[in-house]
Protein backbone atom coordinates (compact mmCIF):
# COMPACT_ATOMS: atom_id res chain seq x y z
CA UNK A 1 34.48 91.21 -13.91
CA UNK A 2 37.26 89.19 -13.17
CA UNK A 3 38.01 86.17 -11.43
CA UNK A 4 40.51 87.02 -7.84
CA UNK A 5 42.02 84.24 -5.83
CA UNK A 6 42.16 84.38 -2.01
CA UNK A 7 43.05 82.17 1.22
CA UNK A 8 40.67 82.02 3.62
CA UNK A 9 41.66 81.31 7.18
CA UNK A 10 38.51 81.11 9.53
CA UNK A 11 40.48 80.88 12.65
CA UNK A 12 41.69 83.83 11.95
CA UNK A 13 39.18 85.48 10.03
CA UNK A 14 41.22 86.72 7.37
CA UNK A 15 41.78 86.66 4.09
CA UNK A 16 45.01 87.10 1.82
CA UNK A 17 44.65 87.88 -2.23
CA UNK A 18 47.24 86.07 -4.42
CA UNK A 19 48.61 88.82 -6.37
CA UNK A 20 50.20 87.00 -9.81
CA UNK A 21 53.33 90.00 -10.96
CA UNK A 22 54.02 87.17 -13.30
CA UNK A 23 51.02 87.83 -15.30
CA UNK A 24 50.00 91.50 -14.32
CA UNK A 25 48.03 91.76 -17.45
CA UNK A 26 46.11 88.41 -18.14
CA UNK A 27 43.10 88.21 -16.31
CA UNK A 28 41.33 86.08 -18.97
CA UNK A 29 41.37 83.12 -16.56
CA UNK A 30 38.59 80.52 -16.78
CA UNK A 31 36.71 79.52 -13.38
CA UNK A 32 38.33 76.31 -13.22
CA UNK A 33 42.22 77.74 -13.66
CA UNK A 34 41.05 80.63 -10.90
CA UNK A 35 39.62 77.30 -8.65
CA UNK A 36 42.93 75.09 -8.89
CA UNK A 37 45.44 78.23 -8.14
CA UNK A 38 43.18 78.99 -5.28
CA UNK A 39 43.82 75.77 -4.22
CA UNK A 40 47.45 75.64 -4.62
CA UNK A 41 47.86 79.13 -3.31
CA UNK A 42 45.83 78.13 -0.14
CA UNK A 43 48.39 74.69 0.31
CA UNK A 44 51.47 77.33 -0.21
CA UNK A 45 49.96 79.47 3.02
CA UNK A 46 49.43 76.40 4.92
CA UNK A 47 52.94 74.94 3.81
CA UNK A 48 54.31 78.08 4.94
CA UNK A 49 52.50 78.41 7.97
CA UNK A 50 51.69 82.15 7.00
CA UNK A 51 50.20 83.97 10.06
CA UNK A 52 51.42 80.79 12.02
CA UNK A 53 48.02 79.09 11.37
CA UNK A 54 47.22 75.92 8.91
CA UNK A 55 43.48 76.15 8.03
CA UNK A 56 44.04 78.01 5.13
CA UNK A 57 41.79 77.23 1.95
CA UNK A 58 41.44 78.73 -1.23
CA UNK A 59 38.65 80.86 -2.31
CA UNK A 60 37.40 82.48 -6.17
CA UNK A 61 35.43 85.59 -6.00
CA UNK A 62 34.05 87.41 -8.92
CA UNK A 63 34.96 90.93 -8.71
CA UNK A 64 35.24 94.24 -10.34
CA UNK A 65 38.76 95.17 -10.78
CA UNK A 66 41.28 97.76 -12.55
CA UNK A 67 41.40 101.59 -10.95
CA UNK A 68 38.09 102.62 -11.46
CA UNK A 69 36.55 99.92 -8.87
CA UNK A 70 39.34 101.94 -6.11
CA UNK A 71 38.18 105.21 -7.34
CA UNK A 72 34.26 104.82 -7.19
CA UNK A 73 34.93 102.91 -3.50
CA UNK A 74 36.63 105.81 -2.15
CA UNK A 75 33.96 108.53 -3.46
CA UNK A 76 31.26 106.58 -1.77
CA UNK A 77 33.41 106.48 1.79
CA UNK A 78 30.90 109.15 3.86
């Protein structure tokens, strides 16, 4: 499991993963780093007005990731 960082918006129901190219292969962040870039990545969306809405905020999740997770979800699509 790995920590992901998204922006939430609720007004429009959405969500947006930061993807960091950057560091493609360190996913050995702590809870805390995962917490302040959601924060900072949420700020950049509302800075930016992305999806010309400002009620962004960041969100951690604790997911599966790496090829496998996309191949098991698409054999269990009926």
């Amino acid at each position: 499991m790995a920590y992901t960082v998204y922006a939430k918006s609720d007004s429009l129901n959405q969500m947006v993963r930061r993807f960091d190219l950057a560091n493609v292969l360190n996913d050995g962040k702590t809870k805390e780093q995962a917490e302040q870039d959601a924060y900072y990545f949420a700020e950049l969306q509302n800075t930016n007005q992305y999806l010309k809405t400002t009620d962004w905020y960041g969100v951690v999740l604790d997911e599966e990731l790496g090829i496998q997770t996309f191949v098991n979800d698409q054999n269990n699509r009926g």
